[in-house]
N, C-alpha and C. Protein backbone atom coordinates (compact mmCIF):
# COMPACT_ATOMS: atom_id res chain seq x y z
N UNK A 1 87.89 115.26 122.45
CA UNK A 1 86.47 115.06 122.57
C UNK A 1 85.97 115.40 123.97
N UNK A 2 86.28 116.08 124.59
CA UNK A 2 86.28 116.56 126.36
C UNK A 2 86.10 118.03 126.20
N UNK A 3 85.64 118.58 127.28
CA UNK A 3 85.29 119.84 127.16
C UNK A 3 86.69 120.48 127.66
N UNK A 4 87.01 121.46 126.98
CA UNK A 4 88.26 122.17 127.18
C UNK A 4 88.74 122.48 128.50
N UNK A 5 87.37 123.12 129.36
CA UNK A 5 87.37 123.75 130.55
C UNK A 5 87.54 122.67 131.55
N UNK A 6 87.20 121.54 130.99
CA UNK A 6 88.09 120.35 132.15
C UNK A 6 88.18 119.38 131.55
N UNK A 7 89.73 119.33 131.58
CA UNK A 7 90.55 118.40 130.98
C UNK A 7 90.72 117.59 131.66
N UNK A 8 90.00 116.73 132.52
CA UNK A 8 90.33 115.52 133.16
C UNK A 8 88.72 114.54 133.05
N UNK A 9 87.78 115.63 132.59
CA UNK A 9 86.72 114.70 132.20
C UNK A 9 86.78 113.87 131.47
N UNK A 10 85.81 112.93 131.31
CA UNK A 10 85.76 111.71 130.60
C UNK A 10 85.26 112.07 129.43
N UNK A 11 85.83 111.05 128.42
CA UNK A 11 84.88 111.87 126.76
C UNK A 11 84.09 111.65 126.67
N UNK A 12 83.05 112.45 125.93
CA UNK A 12 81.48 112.77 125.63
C UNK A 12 81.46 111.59 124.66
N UNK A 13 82.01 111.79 123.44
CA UNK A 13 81.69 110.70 122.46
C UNK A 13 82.85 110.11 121.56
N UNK A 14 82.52 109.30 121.55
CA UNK A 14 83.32 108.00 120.69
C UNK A 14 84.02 108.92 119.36
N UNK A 15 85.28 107.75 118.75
CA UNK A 15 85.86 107.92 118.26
C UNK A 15 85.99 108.03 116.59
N UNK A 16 86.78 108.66 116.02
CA UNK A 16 85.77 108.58 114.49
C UNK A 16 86.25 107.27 113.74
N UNK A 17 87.29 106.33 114.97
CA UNK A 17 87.24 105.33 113.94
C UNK A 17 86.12 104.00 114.33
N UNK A 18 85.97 104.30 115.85
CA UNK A 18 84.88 103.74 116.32
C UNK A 18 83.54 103.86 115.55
N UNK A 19 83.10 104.90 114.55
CA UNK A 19 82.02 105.50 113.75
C UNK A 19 82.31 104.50 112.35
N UNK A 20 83.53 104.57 111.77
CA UNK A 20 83.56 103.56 110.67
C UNK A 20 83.70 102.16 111.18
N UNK A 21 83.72 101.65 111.70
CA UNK A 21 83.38 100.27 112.51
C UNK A 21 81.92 100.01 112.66
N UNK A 22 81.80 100.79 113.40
CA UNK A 22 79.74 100.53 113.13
C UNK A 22 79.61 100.43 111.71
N UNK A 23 80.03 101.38 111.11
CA UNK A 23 79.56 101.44 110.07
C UNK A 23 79.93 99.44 108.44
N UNK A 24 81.36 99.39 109.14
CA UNK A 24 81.41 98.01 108.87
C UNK A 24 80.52 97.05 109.34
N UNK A 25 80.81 96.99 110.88
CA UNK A 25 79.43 95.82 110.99
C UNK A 25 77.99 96.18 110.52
N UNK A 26 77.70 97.22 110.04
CA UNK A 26 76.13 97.71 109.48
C UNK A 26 76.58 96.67 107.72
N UNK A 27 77.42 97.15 107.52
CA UNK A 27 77.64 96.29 105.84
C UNK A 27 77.83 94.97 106.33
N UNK A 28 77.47 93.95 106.22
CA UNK A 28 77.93 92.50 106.31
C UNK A 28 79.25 91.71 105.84
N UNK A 29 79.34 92.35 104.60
CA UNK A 29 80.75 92.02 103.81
C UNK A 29 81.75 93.34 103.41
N UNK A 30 81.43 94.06 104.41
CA UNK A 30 82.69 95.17 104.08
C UNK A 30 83.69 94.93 105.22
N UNK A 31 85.15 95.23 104.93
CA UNK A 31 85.84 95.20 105.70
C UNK A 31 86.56 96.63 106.12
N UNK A 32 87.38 96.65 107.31
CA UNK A 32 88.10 98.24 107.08
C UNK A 32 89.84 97.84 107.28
N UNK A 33 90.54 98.61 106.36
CA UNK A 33 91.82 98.12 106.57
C UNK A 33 92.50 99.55 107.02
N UNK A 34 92.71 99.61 108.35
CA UNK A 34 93.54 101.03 108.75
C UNK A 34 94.70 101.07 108.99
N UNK A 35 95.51 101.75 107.98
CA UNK A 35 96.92 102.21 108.48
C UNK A 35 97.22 102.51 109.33
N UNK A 36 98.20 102.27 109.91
CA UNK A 36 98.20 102.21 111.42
C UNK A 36 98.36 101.11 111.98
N UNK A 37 99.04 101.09 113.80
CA UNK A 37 99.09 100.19 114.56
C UNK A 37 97.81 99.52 115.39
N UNK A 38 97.97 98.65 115.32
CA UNK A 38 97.03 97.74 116.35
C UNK A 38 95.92 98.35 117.14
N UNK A 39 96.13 99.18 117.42
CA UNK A 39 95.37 99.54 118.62
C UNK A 39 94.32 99.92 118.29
N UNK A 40 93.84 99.68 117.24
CA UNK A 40 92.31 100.04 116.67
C UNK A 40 91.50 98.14 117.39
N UNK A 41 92.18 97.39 117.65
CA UNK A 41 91.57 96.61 117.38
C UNK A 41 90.89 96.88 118.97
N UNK A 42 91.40 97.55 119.75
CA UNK A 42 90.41 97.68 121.06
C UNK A 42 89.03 98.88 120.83
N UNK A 43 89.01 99.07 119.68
CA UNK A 43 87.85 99.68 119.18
C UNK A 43 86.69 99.36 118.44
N UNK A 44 87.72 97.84 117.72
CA UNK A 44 86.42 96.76 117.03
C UNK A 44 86.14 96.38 118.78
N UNK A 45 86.51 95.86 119.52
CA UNK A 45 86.15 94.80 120.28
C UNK A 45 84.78 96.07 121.30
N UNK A 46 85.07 97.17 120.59
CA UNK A 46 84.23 98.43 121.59
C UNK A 46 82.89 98.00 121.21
N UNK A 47 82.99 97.53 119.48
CA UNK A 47 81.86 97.83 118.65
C UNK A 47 80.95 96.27 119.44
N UNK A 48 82.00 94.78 119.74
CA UNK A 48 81.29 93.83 120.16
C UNK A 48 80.79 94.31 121.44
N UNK A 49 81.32 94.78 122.58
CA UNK A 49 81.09 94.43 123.74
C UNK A 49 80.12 95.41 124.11
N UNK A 50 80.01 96.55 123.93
CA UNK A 50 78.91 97.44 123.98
C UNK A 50 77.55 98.23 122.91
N UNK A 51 78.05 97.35 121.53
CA UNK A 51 76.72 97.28 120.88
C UNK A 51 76.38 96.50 120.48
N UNK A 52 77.11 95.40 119.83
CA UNK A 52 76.12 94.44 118.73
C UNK A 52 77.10 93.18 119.48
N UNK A 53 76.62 92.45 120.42
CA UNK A 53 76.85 91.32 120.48
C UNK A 53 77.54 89.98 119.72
N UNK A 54 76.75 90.08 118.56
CA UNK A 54 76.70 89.12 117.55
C UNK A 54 77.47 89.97 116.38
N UNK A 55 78.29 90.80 116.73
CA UNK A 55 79.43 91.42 115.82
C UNK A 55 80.27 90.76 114.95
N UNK A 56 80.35 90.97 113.86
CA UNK A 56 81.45 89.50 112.72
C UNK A 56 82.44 90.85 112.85
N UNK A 57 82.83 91.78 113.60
CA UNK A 57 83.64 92.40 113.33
C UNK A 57 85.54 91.45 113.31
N UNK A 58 85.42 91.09 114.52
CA UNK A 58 86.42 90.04 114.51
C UNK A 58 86.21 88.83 114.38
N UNK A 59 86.69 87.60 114.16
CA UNK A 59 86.50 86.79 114.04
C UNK A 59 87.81 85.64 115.35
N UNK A 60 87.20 84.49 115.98
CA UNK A 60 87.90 84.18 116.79
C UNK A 60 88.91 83.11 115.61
N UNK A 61 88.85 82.67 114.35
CA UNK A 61 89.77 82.27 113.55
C UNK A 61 90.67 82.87 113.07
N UNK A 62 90.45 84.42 113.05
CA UNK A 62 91.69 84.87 112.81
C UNK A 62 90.99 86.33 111.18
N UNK A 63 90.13 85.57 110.83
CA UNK A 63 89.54 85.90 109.81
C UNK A 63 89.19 87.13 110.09
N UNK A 64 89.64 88.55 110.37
CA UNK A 64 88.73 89.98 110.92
C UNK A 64 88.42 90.87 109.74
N UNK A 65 87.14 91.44 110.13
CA UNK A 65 86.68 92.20 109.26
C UNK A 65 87.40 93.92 109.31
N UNK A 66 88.17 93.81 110.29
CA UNK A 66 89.00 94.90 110.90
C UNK A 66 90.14 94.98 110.69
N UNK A 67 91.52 95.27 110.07
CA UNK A 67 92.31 94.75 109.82
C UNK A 67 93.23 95.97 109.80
N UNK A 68 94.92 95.79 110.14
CA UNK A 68 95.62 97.28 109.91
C UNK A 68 97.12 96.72 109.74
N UNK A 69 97.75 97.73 109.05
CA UNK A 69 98.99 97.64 108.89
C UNK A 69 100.18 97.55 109.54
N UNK A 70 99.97 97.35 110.50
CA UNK A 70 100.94 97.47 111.99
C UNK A 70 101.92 98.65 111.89
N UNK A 71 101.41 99.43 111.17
CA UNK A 71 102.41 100.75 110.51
C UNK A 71 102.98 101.25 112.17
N UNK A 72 103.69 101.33 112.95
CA UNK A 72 104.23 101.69 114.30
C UNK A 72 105.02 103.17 113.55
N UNK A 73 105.59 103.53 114.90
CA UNK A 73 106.47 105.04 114.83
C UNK A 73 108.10 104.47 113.69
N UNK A 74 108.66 103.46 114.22
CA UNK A 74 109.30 102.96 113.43
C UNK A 74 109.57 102.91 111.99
N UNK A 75 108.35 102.29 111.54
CA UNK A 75 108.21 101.61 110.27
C UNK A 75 107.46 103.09 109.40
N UNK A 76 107.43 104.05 110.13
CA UNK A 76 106.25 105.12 109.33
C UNK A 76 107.43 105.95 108.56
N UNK A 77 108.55 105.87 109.15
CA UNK A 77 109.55 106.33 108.64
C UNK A 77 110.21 106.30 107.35
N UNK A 78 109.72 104.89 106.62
CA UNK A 78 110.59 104.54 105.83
C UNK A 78 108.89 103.88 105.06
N UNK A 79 107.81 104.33 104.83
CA UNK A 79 106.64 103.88 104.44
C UNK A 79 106.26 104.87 103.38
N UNK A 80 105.77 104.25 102.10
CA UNK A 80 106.34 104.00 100.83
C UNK A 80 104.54 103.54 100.27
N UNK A 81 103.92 102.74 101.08
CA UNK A 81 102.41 102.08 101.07
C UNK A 81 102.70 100.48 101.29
N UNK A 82 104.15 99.85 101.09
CA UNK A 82 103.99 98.70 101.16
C UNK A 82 103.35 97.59 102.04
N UNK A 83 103.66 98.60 103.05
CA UNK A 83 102.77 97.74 104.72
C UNK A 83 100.98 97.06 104.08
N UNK A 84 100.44 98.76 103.41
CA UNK A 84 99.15 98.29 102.77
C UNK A 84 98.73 97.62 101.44
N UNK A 85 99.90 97.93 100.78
CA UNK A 85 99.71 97.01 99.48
C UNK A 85 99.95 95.58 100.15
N UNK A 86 100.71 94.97 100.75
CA UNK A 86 100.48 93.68 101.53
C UNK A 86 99.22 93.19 102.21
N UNK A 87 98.96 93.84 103.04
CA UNK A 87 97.51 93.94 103.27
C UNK A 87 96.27 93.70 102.92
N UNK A 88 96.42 94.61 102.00
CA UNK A 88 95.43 94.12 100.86
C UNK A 88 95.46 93.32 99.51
N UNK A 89 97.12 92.74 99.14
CA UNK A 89 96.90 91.45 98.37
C UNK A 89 96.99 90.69 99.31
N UNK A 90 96.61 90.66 101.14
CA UNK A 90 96.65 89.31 101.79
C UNK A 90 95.25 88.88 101.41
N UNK A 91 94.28 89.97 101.80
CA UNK A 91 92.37 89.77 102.05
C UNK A 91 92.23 89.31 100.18
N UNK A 92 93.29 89.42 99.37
CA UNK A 92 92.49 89.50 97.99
C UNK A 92 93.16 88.18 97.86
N UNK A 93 93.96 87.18 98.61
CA UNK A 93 94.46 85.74 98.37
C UNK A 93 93.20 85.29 99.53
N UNK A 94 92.31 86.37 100.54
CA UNK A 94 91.31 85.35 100.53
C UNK A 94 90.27 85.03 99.69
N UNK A 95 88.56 85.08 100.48
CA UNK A 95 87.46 84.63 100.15
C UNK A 95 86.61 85.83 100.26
N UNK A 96 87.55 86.84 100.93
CA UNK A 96 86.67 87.97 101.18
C UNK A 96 85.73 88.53 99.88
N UNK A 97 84.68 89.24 99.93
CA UNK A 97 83.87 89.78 99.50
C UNK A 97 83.26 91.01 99.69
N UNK A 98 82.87 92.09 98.86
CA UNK A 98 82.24 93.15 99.11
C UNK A 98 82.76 94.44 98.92
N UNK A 99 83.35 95.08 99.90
CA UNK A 99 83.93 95.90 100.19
C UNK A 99 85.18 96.17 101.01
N UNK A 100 85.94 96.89 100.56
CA UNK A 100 87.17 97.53 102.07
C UNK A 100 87.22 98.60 101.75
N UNK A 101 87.72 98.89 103.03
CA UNK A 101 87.64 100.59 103.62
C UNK A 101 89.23 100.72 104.02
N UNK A 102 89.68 101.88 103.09
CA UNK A 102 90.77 102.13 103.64
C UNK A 102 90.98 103.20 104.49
N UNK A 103 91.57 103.55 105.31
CA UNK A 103 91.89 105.29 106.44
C UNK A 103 93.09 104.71 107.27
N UNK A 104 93.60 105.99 107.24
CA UNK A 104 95.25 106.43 107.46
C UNK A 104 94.91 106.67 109.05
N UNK A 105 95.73 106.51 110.06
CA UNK A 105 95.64 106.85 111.53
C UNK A 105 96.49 108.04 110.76
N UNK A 106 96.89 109.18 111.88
CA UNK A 106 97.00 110.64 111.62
C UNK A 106 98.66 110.83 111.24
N UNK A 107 99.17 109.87 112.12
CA UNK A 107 100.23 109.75 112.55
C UNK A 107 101.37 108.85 111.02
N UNK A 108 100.36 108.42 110.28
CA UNK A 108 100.63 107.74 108.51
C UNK A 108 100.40 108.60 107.72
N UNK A 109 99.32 109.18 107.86
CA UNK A 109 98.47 110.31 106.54
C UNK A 109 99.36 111.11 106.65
N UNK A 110 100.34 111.64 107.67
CA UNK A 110 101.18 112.99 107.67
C UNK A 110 102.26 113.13 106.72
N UNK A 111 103.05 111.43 106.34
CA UNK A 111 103.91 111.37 105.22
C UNK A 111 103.47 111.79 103.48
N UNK A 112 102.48 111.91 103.91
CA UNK A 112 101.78 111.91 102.55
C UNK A 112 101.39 110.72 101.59
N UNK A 113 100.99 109.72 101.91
CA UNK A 113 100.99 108.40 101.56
C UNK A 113 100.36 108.65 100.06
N UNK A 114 100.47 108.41 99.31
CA UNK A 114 99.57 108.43 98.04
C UNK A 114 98.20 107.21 97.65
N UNK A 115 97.64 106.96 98.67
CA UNK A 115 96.58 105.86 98.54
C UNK A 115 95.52 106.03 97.24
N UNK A 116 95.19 106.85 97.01
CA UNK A 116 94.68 107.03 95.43
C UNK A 116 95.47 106.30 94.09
N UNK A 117 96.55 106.66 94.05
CA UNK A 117 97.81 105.50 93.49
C UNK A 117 97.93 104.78 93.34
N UNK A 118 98.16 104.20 95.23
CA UNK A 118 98.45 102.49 95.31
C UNK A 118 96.81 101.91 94.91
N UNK A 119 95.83 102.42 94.88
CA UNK A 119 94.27 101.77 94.93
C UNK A 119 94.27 101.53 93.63
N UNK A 120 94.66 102.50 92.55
CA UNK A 120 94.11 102.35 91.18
C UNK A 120 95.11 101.57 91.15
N UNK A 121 96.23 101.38 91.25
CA UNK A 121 97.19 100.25 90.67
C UNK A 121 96.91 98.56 91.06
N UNK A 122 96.63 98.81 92.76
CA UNK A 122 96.12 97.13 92.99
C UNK A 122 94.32 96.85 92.33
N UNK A 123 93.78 97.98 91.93
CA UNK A 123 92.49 97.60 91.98
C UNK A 123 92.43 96.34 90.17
N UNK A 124 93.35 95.89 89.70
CA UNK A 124 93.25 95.42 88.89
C UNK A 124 93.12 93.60 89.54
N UNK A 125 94.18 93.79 90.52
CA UNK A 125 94.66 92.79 90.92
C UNK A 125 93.54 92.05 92.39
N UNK A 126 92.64 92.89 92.74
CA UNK A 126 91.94 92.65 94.20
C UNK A 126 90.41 92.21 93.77
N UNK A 127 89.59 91.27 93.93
CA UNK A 127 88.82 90.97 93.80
C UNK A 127 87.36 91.42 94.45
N UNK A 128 87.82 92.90 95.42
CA UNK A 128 86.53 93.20 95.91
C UNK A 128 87.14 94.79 95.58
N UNK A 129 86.19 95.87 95.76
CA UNK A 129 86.44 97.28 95.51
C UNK A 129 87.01 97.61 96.73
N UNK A 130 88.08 98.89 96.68
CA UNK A 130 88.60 99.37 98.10
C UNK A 130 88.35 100.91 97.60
N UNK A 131 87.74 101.55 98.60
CA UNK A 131 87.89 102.77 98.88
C UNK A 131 87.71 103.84 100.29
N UNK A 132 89.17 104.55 99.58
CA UNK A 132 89.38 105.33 100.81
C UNK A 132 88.33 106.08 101.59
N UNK A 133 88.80 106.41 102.83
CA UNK A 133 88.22 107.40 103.59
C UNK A 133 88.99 107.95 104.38
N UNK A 134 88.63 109.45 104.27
CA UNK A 134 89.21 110.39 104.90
C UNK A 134 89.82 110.09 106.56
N UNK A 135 91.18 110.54 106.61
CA UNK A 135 91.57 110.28 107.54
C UNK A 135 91.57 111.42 108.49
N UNK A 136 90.26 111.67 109.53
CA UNK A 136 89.71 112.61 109.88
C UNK A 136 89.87 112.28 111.64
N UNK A 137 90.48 111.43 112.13
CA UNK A 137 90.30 110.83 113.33
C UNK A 137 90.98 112.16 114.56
N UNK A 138 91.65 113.03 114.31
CA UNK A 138 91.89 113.98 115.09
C UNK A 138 90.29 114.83 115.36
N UNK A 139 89.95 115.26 113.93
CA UNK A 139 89.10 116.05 114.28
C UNK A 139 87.75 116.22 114.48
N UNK A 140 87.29 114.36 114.22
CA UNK A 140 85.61 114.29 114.12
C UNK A 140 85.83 113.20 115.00
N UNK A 141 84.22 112.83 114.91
CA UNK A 141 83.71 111.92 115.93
C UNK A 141 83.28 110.97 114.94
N UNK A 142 82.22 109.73 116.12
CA UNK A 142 81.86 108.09 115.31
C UNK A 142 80.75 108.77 114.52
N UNK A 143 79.90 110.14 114.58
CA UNK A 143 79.15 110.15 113.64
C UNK A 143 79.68 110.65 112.47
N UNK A 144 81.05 111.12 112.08
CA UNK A 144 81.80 111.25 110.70
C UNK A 144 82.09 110.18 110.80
N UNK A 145 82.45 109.19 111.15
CA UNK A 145 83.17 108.27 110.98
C UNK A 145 82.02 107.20 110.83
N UNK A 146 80.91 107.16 110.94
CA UNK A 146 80.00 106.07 110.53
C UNK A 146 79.43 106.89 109.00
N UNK A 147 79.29 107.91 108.85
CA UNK A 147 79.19 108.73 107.74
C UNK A 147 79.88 108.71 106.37
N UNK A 148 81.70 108.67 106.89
CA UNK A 148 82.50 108.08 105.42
C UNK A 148 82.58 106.94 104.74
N UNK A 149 82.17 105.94 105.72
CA UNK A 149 81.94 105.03 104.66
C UNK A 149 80.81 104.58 103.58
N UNK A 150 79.56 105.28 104.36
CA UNK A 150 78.37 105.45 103.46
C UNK A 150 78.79 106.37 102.46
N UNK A 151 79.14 107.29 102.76
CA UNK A 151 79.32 107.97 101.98
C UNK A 151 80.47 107.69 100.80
N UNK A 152 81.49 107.11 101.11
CA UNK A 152 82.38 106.43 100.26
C UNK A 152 81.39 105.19 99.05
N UNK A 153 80.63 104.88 99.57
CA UNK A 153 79.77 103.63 98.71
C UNK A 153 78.83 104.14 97.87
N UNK A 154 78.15 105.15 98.77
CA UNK A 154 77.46 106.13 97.82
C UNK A 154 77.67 106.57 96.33
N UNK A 155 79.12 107.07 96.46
CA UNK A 155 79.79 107.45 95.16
C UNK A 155 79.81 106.74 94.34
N UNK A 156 79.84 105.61 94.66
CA UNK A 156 80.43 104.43 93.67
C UNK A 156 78.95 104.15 92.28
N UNK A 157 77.43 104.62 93.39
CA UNK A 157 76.18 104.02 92.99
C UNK A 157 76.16 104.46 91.99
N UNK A 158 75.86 103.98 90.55
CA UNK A 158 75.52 104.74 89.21
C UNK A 158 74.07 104.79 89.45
N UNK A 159 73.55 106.00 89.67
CA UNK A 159 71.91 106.17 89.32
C UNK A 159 71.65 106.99 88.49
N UNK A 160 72.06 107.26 87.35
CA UNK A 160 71.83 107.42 86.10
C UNK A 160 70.61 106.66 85.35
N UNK A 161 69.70 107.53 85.05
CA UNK A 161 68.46 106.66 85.10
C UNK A 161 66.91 106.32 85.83
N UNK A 162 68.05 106.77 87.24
CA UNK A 162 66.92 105.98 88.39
C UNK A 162 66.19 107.30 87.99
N UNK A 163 64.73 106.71 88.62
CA UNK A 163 63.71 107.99 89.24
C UNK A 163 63.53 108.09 90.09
């Protein structure tokens, strides 16, 4: 995200997972669950400290609307989806509601994970809808990334009918 011609500048703009984060705290009850290690969570805390104050992105109980698989270099090796099928029958033994957002860090999506699969198979078992989003974080910014998840919900709308 830096201009080629100098590679020591600072980046122009935010990140595309930083873009689906806004885009969570814009939904009230959606959550995002990203494959991947931890280190997204210094990107929810981007979304409290420099835009929305009053962010439910994390929660100081423990309860986050942000959530990831701790999938590390390690564990990507031998990853199968179970890290996320855990995951997401943890949020579906909660209270949660609404929505989740699933996306692969680059470094998961490369095994070929089959998340279309594991979704239709837990979606019997999970009490809120999950759907994916493109795991685009190499090559876009927070405005794709505030974009897929609207756009992920979008799909879902039956307006058949509407005028």
């Amino acid at each position: 995200m830096t201009d080629p011609a100098e590679p020591w500048a600072l980046p122009s703009r935010m990140s595309y997972h930083v873009g689906i984060f806004l885009a969570g705290n814009a939904i009230r009850d959606a959550c995002a669950v990203i494959d991947g290690p931890d280190c997204n969570f210094r990107k929810a805390q981007w979304v409290h400290g420099k835009h929305d104050l009053r962010s439910t992105l994390l929660d100081a109980s423990g309860d986050h609307r942000v959530v990831n698989t701790l999938m590390d270099a390690e564990l990507v090796v031998t990853n199968r989806g179970e890290a996320l099928i855990a995951r997401l029958e943890q949020l579906a033994a909660g209270t949660r509601e609404g929505v989740a957002f699933v996306c692969a860090m680059p470094h998961v999506m490369i095994l070929g994970t089959q998340y279309d699969q594991i979704l239709r198979d837990l979606a019997p078992r999970l009490p809120l809808p999950v759907l994916e989003l493109p795991s685009r974080s190499l090559e876009a910014d927070w405005l794709d990334g505030y974009a897929a998840p609207l756009t992920a919900v979008a799909r879902t709308m039956d307006v058949r009918g509407a005028s």
